[in-house]
C-alpha atoms as a PDB file:
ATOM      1  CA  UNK A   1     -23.651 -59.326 -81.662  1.00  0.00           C
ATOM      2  CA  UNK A   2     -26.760 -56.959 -81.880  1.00  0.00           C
ATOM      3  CA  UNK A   3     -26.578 -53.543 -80.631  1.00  0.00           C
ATOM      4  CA  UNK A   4     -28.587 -53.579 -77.091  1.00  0.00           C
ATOM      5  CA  UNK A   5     -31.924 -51.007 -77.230  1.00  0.00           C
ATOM      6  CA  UNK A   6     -31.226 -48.453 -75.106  1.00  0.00           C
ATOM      7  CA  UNK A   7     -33.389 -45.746 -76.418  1.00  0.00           C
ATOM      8  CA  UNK A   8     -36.924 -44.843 -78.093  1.00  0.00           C
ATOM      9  CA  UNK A   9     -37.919 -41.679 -80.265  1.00  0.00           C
ATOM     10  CA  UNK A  10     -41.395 -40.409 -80.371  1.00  0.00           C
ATOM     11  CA  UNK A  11     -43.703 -38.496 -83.361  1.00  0.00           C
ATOM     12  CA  UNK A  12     -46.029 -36.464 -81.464  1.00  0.00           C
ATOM     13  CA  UNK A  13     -49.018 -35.034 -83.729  1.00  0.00           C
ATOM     14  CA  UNK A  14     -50.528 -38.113 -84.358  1.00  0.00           C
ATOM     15  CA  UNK A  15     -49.311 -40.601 -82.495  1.00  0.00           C
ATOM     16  CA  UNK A  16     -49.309 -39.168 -78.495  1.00  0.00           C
ATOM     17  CA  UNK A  17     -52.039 -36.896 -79.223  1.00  0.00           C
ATOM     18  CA  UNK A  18     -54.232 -35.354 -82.142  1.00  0.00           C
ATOM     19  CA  UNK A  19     -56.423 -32.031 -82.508  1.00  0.00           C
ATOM     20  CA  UNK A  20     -59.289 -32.074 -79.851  1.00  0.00           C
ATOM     21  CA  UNK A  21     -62.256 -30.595 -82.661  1.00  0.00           C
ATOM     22  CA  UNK A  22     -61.336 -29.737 -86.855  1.00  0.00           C
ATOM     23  CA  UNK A  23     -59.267 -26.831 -87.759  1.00  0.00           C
ATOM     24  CA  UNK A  24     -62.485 -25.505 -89.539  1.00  0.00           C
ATOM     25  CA  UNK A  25     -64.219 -25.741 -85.747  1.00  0.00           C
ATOM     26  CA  UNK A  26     -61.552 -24.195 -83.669  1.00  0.00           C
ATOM     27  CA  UNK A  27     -61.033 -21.421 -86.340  1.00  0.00           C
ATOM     28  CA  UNK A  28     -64.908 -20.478 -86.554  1.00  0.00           C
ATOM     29  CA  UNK A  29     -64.751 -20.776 -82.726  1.00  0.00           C
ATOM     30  CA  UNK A  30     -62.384 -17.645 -82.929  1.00  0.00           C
ATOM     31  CA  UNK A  31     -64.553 -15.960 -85.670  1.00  0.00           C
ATOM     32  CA  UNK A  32     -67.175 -15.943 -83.374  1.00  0.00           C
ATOM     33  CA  UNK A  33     -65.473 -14.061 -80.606  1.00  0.00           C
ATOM     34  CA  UNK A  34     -64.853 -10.918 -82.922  1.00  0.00           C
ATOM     35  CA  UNK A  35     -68.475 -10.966 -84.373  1.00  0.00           C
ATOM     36  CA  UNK A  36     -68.184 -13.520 -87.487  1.00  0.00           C
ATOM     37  CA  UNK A  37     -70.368 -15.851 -88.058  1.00  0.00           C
ATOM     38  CA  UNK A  38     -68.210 -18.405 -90.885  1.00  0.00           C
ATOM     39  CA  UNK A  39     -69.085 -22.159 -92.077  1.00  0.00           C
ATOM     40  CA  UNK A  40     -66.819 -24.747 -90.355  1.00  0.00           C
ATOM     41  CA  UNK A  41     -66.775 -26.776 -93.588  1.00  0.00           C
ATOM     42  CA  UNK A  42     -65.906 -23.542 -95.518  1.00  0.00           C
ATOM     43  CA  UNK A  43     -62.787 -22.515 -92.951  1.00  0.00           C
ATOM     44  CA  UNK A  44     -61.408 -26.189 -93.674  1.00  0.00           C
ATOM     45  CA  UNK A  45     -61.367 -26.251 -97.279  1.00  0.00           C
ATOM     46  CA  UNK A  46     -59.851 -22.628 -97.059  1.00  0.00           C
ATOM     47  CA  UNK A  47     -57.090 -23.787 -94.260  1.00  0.00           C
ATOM     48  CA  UNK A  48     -56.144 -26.740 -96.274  1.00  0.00           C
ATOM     49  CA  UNK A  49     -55.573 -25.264 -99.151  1.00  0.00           C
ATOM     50  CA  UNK A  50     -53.455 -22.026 -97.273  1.00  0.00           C
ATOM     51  CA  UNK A  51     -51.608 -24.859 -95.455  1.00  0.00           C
ATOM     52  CA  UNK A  52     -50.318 -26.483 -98.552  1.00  0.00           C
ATOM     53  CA  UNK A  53     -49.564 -23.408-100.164  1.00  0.00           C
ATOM     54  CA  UNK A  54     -47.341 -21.802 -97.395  1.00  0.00           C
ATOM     55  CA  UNK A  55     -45.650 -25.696 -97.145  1.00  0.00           C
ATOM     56  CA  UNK A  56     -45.121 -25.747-100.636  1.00  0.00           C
ATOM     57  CA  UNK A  57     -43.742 -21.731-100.175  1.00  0.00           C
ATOM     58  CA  UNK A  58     -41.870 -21.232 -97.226  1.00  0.00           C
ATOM     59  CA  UNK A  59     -41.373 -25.259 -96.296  1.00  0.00           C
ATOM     60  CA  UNK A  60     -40.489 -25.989 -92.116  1.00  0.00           C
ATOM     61  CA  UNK A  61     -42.358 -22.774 -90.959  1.00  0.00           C
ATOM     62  CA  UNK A  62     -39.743 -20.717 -93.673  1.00  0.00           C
ATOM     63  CA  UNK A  63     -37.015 -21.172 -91.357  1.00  0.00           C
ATOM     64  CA  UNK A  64     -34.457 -21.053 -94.529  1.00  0.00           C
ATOM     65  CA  UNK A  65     -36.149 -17.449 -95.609  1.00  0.00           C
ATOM     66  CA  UNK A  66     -36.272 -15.791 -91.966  1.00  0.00           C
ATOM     67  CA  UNK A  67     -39.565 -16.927 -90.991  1.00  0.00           C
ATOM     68  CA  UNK A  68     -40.458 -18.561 -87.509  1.00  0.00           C
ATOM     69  CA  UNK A  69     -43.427 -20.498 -86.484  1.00  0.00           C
ATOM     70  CA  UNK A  70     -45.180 -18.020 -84.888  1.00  0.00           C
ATOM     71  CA  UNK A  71     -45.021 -15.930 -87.803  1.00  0.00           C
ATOM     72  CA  UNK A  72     -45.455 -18.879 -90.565  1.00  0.00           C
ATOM     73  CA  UNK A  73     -48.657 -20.038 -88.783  1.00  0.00           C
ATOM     74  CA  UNK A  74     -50.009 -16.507 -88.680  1.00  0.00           C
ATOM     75  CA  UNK A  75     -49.757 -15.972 -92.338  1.00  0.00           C
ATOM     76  CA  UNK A  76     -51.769 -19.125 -92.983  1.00  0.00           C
ATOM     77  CA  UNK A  77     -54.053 -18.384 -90.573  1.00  0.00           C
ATOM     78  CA  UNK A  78     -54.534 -14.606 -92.368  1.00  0.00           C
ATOM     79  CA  UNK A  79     -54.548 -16.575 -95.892  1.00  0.00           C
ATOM     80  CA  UNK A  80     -57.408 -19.193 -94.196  1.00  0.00           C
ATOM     81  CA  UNK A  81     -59.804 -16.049 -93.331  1.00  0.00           C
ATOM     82  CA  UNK A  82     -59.001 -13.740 -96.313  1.00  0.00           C
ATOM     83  CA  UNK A  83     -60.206 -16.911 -98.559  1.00  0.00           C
ATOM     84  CA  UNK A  84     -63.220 -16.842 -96.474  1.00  0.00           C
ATOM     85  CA  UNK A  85     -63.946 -12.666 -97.419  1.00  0.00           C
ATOM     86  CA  UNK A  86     -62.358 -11.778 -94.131  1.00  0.00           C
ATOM     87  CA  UNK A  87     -60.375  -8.786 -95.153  1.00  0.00           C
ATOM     88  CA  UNK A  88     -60.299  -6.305 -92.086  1.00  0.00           C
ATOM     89  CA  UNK A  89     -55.650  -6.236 -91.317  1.00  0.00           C
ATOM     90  CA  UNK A  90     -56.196  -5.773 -87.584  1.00  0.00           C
ATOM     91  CA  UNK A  91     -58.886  -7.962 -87.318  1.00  0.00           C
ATOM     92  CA  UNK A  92     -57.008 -10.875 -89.543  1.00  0.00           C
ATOM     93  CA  UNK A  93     -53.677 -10.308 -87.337  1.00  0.00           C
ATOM     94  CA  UNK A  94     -55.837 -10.585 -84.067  1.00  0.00           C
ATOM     95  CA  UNK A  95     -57.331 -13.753 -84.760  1.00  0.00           C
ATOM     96  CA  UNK A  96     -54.149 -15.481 -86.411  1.00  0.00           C
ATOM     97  CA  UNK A  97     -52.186 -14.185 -83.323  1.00  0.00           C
ATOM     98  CA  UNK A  98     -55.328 -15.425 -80.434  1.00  0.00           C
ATOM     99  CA  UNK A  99     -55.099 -18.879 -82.588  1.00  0.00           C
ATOM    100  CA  UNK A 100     -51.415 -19.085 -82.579  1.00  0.00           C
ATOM    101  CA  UNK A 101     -52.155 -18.773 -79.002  1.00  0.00           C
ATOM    102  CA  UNK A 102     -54.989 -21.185 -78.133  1.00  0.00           C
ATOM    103  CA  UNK A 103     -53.085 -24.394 -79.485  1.00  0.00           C
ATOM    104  CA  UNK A 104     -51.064 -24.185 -76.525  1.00  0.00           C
ATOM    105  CA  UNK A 105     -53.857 -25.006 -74.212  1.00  0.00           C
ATOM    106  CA  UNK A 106     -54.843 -28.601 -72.919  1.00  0.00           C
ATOM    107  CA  UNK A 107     -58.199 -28.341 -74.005  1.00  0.00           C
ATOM    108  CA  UNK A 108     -57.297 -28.020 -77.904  1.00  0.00           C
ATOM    109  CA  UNK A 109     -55.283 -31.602 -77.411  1.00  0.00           C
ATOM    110  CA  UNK A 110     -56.454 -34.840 -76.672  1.00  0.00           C
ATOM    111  CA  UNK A 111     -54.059 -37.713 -75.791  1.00  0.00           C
ATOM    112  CA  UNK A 112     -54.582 -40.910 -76.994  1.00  0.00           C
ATOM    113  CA  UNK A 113     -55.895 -43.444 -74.315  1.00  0.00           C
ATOM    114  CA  UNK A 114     -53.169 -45.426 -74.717  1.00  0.00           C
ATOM    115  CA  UNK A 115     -49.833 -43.028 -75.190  1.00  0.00           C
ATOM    116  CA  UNK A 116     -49.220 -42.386 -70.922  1.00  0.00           C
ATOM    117  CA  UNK A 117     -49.409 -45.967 -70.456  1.00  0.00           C
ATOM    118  CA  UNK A 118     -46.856 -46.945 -73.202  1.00  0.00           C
ATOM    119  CA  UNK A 119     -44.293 -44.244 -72.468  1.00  0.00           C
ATOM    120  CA  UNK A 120     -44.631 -45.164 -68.790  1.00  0.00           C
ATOM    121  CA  UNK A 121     -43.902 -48.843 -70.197  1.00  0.00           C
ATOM    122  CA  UNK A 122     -40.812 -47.945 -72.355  1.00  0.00           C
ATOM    123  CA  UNK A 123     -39.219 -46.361 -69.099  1.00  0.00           C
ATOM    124  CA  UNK A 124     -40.129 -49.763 -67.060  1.00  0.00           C
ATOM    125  CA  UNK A 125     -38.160 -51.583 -69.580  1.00  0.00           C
ATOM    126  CA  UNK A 126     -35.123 -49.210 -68.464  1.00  0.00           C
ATOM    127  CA  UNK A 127     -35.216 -47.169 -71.795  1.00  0.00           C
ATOM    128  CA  UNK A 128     -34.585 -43.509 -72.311  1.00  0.00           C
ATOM    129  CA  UNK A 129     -37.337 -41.888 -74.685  1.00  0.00           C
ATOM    130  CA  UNK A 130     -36.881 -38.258 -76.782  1.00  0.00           C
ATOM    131  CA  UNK A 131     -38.941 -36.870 -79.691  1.00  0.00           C
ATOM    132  CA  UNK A 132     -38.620 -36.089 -83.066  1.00  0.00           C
ATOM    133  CA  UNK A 133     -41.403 -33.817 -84.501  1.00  0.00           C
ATOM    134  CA  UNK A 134     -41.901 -31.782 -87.104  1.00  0.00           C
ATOM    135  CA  UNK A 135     -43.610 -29.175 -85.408  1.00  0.00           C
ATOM    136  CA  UNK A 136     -42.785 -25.599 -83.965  1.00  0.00           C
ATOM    137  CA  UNK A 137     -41.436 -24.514 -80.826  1.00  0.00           C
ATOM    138  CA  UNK A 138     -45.066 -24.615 -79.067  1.00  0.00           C
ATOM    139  CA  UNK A 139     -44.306 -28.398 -78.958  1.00  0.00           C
ATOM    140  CA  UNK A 140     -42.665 -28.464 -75.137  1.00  0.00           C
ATOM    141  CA  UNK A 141     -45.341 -26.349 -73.679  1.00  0.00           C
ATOM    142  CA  UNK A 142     -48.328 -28.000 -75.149  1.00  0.00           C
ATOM    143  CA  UNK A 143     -46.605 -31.957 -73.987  1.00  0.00           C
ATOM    144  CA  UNK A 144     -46.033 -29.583 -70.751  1.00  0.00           C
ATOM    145  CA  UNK A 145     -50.034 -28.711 -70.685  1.00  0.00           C
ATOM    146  CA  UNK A 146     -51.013 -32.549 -71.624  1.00  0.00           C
ATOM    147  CA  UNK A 147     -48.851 -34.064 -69.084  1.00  0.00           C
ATOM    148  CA  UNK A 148     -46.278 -35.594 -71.249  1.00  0.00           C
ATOM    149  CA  UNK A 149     -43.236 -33.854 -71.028  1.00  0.00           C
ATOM    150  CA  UNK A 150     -41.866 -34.871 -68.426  1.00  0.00           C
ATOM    151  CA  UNK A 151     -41.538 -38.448 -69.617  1.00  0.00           C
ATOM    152  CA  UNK A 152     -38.605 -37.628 -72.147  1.00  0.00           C
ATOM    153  CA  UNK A 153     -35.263 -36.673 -71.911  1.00  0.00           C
ATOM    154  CA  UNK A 154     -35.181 -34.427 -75.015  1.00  0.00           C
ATOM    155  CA  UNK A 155     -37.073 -32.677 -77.712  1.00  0.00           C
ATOM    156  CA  UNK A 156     -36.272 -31.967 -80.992  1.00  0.00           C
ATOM    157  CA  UNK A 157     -38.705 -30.058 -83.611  1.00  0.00           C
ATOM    158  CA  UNK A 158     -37.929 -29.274 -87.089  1.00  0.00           C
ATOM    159  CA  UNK A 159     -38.549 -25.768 -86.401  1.00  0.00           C
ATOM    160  CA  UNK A 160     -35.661 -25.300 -84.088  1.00  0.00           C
ATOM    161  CA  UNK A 161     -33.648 -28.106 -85.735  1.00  0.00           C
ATOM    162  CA  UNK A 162     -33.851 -26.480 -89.090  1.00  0.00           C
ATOM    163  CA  UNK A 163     -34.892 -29.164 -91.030  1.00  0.00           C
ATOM    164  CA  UNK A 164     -37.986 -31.839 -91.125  1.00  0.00           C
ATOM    165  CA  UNK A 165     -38.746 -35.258 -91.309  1.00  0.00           C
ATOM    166  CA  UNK A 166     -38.061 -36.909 -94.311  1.00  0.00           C
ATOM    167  CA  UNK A 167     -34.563 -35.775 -94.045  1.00  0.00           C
ATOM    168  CA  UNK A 168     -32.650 -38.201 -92.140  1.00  0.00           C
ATOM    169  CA  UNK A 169     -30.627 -35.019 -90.664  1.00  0.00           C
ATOM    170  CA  UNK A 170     -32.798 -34.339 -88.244  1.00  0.00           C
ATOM    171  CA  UNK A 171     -32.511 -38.615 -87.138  1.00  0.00           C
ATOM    172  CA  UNK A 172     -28.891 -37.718 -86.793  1.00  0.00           C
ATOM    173  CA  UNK A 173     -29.429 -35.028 -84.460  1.00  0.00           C
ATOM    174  CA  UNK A 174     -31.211 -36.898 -82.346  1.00  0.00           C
ATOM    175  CA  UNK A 175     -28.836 -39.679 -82.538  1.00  0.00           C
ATOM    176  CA  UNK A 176     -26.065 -37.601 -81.365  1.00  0.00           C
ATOM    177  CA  UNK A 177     -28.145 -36.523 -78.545  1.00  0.00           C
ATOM    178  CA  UNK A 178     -29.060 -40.135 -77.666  1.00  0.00           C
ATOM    179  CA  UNK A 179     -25.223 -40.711 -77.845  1.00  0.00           C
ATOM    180  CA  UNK A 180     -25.625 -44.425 -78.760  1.00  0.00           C
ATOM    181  CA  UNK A 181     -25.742 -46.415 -82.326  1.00  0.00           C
ATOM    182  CA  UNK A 182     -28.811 -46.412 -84.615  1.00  0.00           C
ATOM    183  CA  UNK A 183     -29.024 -49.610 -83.947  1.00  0.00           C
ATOM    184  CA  UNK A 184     -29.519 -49.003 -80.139  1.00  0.00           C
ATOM    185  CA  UNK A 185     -32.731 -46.664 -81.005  1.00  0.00           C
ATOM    186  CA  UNK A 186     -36.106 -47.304 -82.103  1.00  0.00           C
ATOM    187  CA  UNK A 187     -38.955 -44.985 -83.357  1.00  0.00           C
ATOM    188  CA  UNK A 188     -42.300 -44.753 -83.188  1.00  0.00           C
ATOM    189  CA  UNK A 189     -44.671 -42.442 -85.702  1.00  0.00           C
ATOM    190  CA  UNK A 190     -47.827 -42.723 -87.559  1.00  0.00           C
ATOM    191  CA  UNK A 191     -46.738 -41.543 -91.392  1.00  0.00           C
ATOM    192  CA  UNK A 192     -44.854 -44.062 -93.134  1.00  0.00           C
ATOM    193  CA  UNK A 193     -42.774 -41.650 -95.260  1.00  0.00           C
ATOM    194  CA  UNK A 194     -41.142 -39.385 -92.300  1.00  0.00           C
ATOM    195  CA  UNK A 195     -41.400 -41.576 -89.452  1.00  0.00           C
ATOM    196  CA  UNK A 196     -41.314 -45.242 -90.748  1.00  0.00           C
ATOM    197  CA  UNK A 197     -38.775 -44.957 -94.105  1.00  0.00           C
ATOM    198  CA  UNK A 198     -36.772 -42.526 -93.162  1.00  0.00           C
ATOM    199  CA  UNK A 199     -36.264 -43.638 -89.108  1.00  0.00           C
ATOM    200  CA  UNK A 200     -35.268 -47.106 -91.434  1.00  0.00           C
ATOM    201  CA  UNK A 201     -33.095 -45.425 -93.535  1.00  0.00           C
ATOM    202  CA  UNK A 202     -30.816 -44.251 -90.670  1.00  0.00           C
ATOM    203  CA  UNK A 203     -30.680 -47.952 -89.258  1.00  0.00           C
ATOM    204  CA  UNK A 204     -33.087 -46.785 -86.418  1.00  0.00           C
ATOM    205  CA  UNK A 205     -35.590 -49.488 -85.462  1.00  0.00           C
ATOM    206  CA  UNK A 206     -38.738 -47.571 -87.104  1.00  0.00           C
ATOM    207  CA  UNK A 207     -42.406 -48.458 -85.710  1.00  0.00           C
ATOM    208  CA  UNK A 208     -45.365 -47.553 -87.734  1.00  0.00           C
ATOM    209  CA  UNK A 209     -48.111 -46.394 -85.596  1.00  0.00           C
ATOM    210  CA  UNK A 210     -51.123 -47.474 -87.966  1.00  0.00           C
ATOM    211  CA  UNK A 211     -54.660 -46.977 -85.715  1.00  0.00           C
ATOM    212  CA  UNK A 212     -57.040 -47.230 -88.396  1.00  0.00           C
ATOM    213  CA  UNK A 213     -55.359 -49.557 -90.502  1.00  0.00           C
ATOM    214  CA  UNK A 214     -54.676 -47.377 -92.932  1.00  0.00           C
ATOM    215  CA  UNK A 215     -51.511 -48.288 -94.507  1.00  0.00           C
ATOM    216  CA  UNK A 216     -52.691 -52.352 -94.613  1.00  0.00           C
ATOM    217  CA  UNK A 217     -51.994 -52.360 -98.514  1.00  0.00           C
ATOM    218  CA  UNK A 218     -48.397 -50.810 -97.800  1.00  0.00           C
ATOM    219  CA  UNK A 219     -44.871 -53.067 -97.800  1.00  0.00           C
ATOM    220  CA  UNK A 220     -44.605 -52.635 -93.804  1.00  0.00           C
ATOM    221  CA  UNK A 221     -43.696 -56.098 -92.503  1.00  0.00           C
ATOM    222  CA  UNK A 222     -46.262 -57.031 -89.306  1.00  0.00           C
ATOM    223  CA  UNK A 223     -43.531 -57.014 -86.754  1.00  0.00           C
ATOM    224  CA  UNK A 224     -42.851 -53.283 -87.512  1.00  0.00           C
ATOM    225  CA  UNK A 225     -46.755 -52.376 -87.809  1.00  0.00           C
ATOM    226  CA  UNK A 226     -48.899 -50.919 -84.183  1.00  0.00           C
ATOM    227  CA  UNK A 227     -52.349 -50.984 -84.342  1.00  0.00           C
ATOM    228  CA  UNK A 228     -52.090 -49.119 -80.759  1.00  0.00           C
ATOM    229  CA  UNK A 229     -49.094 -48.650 -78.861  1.00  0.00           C
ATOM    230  CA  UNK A 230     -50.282 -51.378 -76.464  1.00  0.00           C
ATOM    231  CA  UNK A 231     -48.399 -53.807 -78.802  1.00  0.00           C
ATOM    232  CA  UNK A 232     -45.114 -51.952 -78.168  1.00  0.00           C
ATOM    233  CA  UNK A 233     -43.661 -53.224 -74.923  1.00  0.00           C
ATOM    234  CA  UNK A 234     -43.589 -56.635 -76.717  1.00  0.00           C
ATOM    235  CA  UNK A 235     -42.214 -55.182 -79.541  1.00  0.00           C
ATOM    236  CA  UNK A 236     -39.631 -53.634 -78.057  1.00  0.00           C
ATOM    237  CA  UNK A 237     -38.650 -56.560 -76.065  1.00  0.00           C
ATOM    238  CA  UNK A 238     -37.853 -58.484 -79.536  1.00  0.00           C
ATOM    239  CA  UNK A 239     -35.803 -56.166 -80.141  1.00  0.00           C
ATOM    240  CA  UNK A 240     -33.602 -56.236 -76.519  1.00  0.00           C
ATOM    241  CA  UNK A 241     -33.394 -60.113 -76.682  1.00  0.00           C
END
C-alpha cells in the first residue's frame, strides 16, 4: 500500500522567487552611493568569477573552516570590487557589509506570479509544506519581507544545517523534522542535480521546476517535470490517490 502524501518541501532561490535586477546592477547601485561610477557588465563578470572561487574555497558559506554567511558573502563581495580596481579596505568592507544588508529587503526579490497561489494550494489539499535551501540564514527574513513565510512549518538552509544540497543529509534532516516516510514527502526545485536527483535519491517524490524549458533534453520523465507550479496541485493529487 503506498505511503499517503502528507508533506511538501520547497527550493526557494529560483523557484518561489529570483533576484529583482543582475548582481552586476544591484552592486553598481551600491558603487554609486560612495562615489563610483563601475560598468554593470564589468561587476558581473567580476562577481561570477569571485563567487565560484570562494564556492570552490570555502564551500556552504565556509561553515567547515569557521566562516558564516555574513562573513563568506562579504569576502566575495570585497573580491567582486577589488577585481574591478576598487582597493580602498574601509570603503570595500562598507559596501560588502550595506550589500549583505540590502538582500534582505522586499524590493531586491520578486516572487514568481504563480508561487502564493500554489503554496496556498498545497495547504488546501491538507499538506504541511517546509523548505530546503541552500542559502544563508537571511533566508527567514527575506520569505518574512516577501510574504511567504508564514506558509511553512519549517526552514532549513545549508548554512545553519551544515551541509548543502546535493548531499542527501540535509533531505534527512528535513525528513526527521517532517516526522513521516520519504515516501510521504515530495519536493519541488528548479536544478535537477540538488533538488530533482538527490530529493529522488532519498525516495522523496522530487518535482523539477523547469520555467524555461531548460532541461527538455534531460532524462526527467513528464509526470515529474513543472513548467509553472500551476501544474502542481494535479500533480500532487497523483500522488495522494
Amino acid at each position: 500500500m503506498r505511503a499517503p502524501l502528507r508533506w511538501v518541501l520547497w527550493d526557494v532561490k529560483d523557484t518561489l522567487l529570483k533576484v529583482r535586477a543582475s548582481v552586476g546592477e544591484q552592486y553598481c547601485k551600491e558603487a554609486e552611493r560612495v562615489g563610483l561610477k563601475l560598468s554593470p557588465a564589468e561587476v558581473q563578470a567580476a562577481f561570477h568569477q569571485a563567487y565560484r572561487h570562494n564556492s570552490s574555497r570555502y564551500p556552504n558559506y565556509g561553515i567547515a573552516q569557521g566562516l558564516d554567511g555574513r562573513s563568506w558573502w562579504m569576502g566575495v563581495v570585497r573580491d567582486t570590487f577589488s577585481q574591478c580596481r576598487v582597493q580602498d579596505p574601509a570603503l570595500l568592507n562598507t559596501m560588502a557589509l550595506n550589500l549583505y544588508q540590502n538582500f534582505c529587503n522586499a524590493e531586491n526579490w520578486e516572487v514568481f506570479p504563480d508561487s502564493k497561489e500554489a503554496l496556498e494550494s498545497c495547504s488546501a489539499l491538507g499538506l504541511k509544506l517546509g523548505v530546503v535551501s541552500n542559502f544563508d540564514s537571511r533566508l527567514e527574513e527575506i520569505l518574512r519581507v516577501c510574504d511567504l513565510l508564514s506558509d511553512f512549518s519549517f526552514l532549513i538552509t545549508s548554512e545553519e544545517a551544515g551541509i548543502a544540497k546535493p548531499s542527501p543529509a540535509i533531505f534527512d534532516q528535513a525528513l526527521q523534522k517532517c516526522g513521516v516516510p520519504a515516501a510521504s514527502v515530495a519536493h519541488i526545485g528548479d536544478h535537477y542535480v540538488n533538488d530533482y536527483l538527490t530529493s529522488r535519491s532519498a525516495g522523496i517524490h522530487g518535482f523539477l521546476l523547469d520555467r524555461d524549458n531548460k532541461h527538455n533534453r534531460l532524462d526527467v520523465p513528464r509526470e515529474h517535470r513543472l513548467r509553472s507550479l500551476e501544474e502542481l496541485p494535479s500533480q500532487l493529487q497523483q500522488c495522494m490517490d
